[in-house]
N, C-alpha and C. Protein backbone atom coordinates (compact mmCIF):
# COMPACT_ATOMS: atom_id res chain seq x y z
N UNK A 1 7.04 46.19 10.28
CA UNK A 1 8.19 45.67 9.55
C UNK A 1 8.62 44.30 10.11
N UNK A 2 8.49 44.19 11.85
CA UNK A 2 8.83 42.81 12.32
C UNK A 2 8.15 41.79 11.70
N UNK A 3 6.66 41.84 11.34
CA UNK A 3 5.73 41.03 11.31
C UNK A 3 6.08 40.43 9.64
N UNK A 4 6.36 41.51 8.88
CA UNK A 4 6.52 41.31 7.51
C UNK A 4 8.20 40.02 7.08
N UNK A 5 8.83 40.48 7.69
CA UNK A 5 10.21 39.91 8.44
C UNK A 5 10.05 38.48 8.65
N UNK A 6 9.26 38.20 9.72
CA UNK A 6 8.69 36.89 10.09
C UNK A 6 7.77 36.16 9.51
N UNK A 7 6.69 37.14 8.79
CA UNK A 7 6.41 36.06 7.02
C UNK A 7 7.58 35.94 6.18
N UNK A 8 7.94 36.34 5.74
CA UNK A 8 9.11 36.37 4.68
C UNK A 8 9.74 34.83 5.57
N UNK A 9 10.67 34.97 6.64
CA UNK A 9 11.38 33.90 6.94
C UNK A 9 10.21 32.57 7.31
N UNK A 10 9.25 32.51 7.46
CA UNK A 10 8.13 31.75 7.46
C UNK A 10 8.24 31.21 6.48
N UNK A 11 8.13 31.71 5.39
CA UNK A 11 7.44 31.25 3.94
C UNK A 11 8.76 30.37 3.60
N UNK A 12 10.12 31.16 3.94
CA UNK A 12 11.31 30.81 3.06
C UNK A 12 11.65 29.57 3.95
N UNK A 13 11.35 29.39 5.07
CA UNK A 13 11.38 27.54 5.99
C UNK A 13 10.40 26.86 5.44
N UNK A 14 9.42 27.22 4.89
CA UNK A 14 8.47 25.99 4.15
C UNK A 14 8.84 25.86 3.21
N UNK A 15 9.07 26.43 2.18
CA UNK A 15 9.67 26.10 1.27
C UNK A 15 11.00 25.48 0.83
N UNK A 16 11.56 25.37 1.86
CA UNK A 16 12.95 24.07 1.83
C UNK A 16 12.45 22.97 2.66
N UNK A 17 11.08 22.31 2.70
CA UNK A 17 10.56 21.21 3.27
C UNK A 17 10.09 20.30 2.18
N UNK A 18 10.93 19.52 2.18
CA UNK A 18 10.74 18.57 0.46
C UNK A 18 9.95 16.98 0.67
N UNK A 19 8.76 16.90 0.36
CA UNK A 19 8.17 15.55 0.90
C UNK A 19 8.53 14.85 -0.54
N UNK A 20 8.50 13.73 -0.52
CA UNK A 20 8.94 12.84 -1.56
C UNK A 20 8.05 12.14 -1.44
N UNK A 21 7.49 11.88 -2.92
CA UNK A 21 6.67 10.79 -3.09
C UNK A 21 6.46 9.69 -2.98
N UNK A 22 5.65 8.81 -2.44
CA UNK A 22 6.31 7.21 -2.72
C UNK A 22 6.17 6.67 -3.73
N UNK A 23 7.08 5.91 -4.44
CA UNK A 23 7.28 5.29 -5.43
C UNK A 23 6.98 3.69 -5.95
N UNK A 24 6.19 3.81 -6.48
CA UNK A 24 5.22 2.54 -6.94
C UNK A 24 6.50 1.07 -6.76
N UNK A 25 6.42 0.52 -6.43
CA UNK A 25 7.17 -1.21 -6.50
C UNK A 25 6.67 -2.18 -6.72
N UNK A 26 7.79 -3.41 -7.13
CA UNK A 26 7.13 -4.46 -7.28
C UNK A 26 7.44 -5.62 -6.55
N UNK A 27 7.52 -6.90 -5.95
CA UNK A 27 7.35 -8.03 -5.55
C UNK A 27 8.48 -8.99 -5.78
N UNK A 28 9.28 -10.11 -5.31
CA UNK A 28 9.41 -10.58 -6.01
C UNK A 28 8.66 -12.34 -6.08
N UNK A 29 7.34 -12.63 -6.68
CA UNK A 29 6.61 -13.25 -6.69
C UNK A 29 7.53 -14.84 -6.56
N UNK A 30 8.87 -15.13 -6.96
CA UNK A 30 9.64 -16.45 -7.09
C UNK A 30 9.75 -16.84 -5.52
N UNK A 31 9.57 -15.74 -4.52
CA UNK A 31 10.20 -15.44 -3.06
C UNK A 31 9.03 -16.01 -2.30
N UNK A 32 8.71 -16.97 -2.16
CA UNK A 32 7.45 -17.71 -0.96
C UNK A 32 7.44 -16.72 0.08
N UNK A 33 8.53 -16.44 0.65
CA UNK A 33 8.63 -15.56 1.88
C UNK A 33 7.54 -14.36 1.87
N UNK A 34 8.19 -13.80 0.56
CA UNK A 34 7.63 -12.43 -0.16
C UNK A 34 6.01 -12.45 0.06
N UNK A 35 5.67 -13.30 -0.42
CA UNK A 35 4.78 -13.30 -1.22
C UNK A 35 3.75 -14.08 0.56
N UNK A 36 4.40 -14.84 1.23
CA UNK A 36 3.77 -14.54 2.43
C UNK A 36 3.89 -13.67 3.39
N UNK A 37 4.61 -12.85 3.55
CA UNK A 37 4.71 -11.57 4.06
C UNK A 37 3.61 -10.42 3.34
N UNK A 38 3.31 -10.56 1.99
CA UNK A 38 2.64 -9.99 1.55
C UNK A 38 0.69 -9.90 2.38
N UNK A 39 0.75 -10.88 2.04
CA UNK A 39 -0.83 -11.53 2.83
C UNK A 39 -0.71 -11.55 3.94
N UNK A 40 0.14 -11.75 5.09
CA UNK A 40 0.06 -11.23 6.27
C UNK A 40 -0.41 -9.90 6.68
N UNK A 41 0.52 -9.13 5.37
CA UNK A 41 -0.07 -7.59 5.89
C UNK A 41 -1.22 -7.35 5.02
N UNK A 42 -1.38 -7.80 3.90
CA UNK A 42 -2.60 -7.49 3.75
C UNK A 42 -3.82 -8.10 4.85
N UNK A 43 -3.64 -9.17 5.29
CA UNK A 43 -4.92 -9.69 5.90
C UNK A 43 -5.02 -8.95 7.78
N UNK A 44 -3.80 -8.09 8.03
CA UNK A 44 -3.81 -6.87 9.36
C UNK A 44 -4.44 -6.09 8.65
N UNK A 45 -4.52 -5.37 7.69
CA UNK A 45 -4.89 -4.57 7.09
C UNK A 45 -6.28 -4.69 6.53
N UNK A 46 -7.11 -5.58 6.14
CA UNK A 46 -8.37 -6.01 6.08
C UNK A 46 -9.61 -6.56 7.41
N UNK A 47 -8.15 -6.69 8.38
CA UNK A 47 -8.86 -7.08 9.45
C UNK A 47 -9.34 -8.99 9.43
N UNK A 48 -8.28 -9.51 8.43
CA UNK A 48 -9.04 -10.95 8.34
C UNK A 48 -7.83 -11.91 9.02
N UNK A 49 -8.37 -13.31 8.93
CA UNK A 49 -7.21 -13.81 9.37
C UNK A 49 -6.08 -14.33 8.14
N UNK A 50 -7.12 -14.86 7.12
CA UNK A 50 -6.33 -14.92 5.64
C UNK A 50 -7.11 -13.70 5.00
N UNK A 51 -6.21 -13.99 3.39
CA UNK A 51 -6.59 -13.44 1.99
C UNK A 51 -6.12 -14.07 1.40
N UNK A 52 -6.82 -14.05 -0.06
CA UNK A 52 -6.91 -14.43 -1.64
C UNK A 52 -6.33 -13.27 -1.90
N UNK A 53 -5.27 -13.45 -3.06
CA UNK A 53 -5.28 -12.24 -3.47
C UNK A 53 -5.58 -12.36 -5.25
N UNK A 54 -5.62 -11.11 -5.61
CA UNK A 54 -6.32 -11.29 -7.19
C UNK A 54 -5.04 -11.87 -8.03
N UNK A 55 -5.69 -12.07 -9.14
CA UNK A 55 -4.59 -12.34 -10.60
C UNK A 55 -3.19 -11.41 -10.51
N UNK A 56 -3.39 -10.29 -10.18
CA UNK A 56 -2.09 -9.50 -10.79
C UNK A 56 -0.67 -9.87 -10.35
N UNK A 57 0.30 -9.93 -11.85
CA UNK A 57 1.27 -10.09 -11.58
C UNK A 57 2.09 -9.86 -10.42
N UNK A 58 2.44 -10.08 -9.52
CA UNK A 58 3.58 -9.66 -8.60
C UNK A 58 5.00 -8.73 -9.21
N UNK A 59 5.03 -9.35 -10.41
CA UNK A 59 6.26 -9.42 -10.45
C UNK A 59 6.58 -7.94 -11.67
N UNK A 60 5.64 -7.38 -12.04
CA UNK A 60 5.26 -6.45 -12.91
C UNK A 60 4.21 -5.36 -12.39
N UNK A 61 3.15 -6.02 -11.92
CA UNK A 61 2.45 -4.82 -11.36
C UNK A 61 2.46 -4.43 -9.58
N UNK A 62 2.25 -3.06 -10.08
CA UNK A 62 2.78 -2.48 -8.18
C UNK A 62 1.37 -1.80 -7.90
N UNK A 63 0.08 -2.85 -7.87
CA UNK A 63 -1.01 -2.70 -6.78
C UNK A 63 -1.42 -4.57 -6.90
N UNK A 64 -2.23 -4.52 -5.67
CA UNK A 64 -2.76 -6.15 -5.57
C UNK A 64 -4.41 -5.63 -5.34
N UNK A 65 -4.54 -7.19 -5.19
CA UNK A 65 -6.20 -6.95 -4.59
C UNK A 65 -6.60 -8.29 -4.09
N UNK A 66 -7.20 -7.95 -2.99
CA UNK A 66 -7.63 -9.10 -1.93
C UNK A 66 -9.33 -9.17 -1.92
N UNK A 67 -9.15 -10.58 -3.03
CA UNK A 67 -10.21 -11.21 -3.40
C UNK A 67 -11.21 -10.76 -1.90
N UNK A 68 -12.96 -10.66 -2.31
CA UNK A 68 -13.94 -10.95 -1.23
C UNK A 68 -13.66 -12.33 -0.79
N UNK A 69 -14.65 -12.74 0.65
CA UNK A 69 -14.23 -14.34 0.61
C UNK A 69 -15.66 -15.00 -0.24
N UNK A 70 -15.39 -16.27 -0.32
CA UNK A 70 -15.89 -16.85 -1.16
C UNK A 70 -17.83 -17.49 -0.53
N UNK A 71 -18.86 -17.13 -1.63
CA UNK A 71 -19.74 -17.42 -1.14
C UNK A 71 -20.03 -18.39 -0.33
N UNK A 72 -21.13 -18.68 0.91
CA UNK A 72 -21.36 -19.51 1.52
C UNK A 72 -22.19 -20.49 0.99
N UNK A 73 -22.86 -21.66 1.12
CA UNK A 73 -24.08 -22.60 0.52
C UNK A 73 -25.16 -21.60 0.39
N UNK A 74 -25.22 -20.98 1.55
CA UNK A 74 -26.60 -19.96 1.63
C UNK A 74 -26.98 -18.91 0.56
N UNK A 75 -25.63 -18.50 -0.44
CA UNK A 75 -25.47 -17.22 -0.71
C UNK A 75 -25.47 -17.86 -2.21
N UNK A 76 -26.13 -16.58 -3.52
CA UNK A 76 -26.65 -16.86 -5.04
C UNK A 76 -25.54 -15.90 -5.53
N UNK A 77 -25.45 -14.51 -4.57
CA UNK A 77 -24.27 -13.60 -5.43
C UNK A 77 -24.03 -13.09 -4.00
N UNK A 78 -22.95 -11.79 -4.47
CA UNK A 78 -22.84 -10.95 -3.64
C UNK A 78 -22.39 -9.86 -4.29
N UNK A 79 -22.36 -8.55 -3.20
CA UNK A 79 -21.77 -7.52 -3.90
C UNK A 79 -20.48 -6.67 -3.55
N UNK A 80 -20.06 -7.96 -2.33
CA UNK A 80 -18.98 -7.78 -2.23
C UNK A 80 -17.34 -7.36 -3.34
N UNK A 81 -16.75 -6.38 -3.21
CA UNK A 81 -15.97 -5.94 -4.16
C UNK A 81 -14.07 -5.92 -3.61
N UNK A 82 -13.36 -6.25 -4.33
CA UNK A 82 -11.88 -6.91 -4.27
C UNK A 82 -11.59 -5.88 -3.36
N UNK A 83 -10.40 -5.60 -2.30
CA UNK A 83 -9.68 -3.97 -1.68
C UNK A 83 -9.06 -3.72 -2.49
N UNK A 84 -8.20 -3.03 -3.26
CA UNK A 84 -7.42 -2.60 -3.83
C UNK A 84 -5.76 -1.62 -3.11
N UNK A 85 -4.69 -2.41 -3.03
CA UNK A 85 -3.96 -1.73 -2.57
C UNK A 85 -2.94 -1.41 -3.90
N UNK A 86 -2.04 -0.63 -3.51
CA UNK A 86 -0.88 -0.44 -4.16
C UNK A 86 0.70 -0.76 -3.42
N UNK A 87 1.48 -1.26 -3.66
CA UNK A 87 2.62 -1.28 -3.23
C UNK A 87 3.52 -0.32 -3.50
N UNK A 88 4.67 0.14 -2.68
CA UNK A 88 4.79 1.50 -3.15
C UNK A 88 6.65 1.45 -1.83
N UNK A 89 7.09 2.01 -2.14
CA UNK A 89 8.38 2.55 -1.25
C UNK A 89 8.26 3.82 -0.66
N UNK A 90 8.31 3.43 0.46
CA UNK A 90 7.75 5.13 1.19
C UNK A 90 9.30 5.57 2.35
N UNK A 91 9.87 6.45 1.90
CA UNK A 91 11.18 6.28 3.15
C UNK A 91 12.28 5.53 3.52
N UNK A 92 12.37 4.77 2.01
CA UNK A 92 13.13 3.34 1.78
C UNK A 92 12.44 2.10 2.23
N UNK A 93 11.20 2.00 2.97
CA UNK A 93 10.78 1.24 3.64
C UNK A 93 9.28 0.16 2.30
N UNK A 94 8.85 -0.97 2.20
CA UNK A 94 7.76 -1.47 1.45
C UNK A 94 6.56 -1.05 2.30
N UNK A 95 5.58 -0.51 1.70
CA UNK A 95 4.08 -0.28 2.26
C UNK A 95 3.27 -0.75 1.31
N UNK A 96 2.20 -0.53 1.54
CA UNK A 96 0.21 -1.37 1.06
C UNK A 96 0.03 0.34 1.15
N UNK A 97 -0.92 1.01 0.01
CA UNK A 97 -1.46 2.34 0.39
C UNK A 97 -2.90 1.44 0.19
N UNK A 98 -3.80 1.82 0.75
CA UNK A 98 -5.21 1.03 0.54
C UNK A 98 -5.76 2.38 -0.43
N UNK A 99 -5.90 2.19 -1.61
CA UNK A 99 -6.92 2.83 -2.76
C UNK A 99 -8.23 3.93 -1.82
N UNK A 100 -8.93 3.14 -1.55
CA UNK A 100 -9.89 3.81 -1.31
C UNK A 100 -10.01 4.74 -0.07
N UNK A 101 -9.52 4.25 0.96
CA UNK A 101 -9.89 5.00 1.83
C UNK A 101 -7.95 6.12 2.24
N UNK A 102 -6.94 5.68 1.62
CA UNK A 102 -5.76 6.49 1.21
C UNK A 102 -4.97 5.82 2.77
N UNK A 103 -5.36 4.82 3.34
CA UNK A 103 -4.50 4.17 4.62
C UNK A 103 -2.99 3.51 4.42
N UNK A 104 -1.92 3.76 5.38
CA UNK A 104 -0.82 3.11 5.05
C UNK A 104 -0.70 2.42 5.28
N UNK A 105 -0.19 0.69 5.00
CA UNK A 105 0.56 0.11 6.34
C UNK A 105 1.68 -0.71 5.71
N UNK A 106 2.58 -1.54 6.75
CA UNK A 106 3.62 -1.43 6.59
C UNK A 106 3.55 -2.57 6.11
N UNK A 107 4.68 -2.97 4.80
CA UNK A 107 4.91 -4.18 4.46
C UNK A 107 5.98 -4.83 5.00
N UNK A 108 5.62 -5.75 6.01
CA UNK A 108 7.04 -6.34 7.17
C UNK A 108 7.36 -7.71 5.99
N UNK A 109 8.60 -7.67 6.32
CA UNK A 109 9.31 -8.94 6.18
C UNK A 109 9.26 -9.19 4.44
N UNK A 110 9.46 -8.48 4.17
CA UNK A 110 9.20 -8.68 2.22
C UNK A 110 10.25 -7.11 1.61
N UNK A 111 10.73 -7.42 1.09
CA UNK A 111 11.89 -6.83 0.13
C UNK A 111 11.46 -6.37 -1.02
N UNK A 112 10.97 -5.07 -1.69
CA UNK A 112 10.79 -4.20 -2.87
C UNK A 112 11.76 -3.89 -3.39
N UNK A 113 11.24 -3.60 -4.93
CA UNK A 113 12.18 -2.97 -5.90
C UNK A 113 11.44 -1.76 -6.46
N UNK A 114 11.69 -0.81 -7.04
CA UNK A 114 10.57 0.03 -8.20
C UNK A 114 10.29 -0.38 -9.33
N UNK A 115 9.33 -0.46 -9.34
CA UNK A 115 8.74 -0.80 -10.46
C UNK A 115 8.73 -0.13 -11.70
């Protein structure tokens, strides 16, 4: 009966543990600051010292993408392919989720809205 007792109150403490999703955001692309704070963390996050980042709106869409770098003289193509992050509010705080491999990191010094 103890054991049954202590599932029961087990189950009923996980179940008042509420994770919240993070919520997609957007940029505000007019903000130089922003928008270099942005590429800072993306380029910790790629491991580079800069980034390109792709076409997408800032100011409407809540993922980016950090162009490959650009061929050398030596090079005809490549098959190098864009990162893909998403911007997102995690805890009140701006983050980068990286697409592919599901990594967080933090977006310092730049101010979100939801998108």
């Amino acid at each position: 009966m103890r054991n049954i007792s202590l599932l029961v109150a087990s189950l009923w403490l996980g179940a008042c543990q509420v994770t919240v999703a993070p919520v997609p955001a957007v940029l505000d692309p007019s903000d130089p600051a922003a928008v270099e704070a942005l590429k800072q963390s993306l380029a910790e996050a790629v491991g580079k010292a800069r980034v390109e980042l792709g076409p997408e709106d800032l100011a409407t869409s809540s993922s980016v993408s950090v162009l490959p770098a650009p061929l050398n003289p030596n090079e005809t193509h490549s098959l190098a392919m864009p990162e893909q992050f998403d911007i997102v509010i995690e805890d009140g705080a701006c983050r980068l989720i990286h697409r592919k491999s599901g990594e967080t990191y933090p977006l310092k010094g730049a101010t979100c809205r939801p998108a």
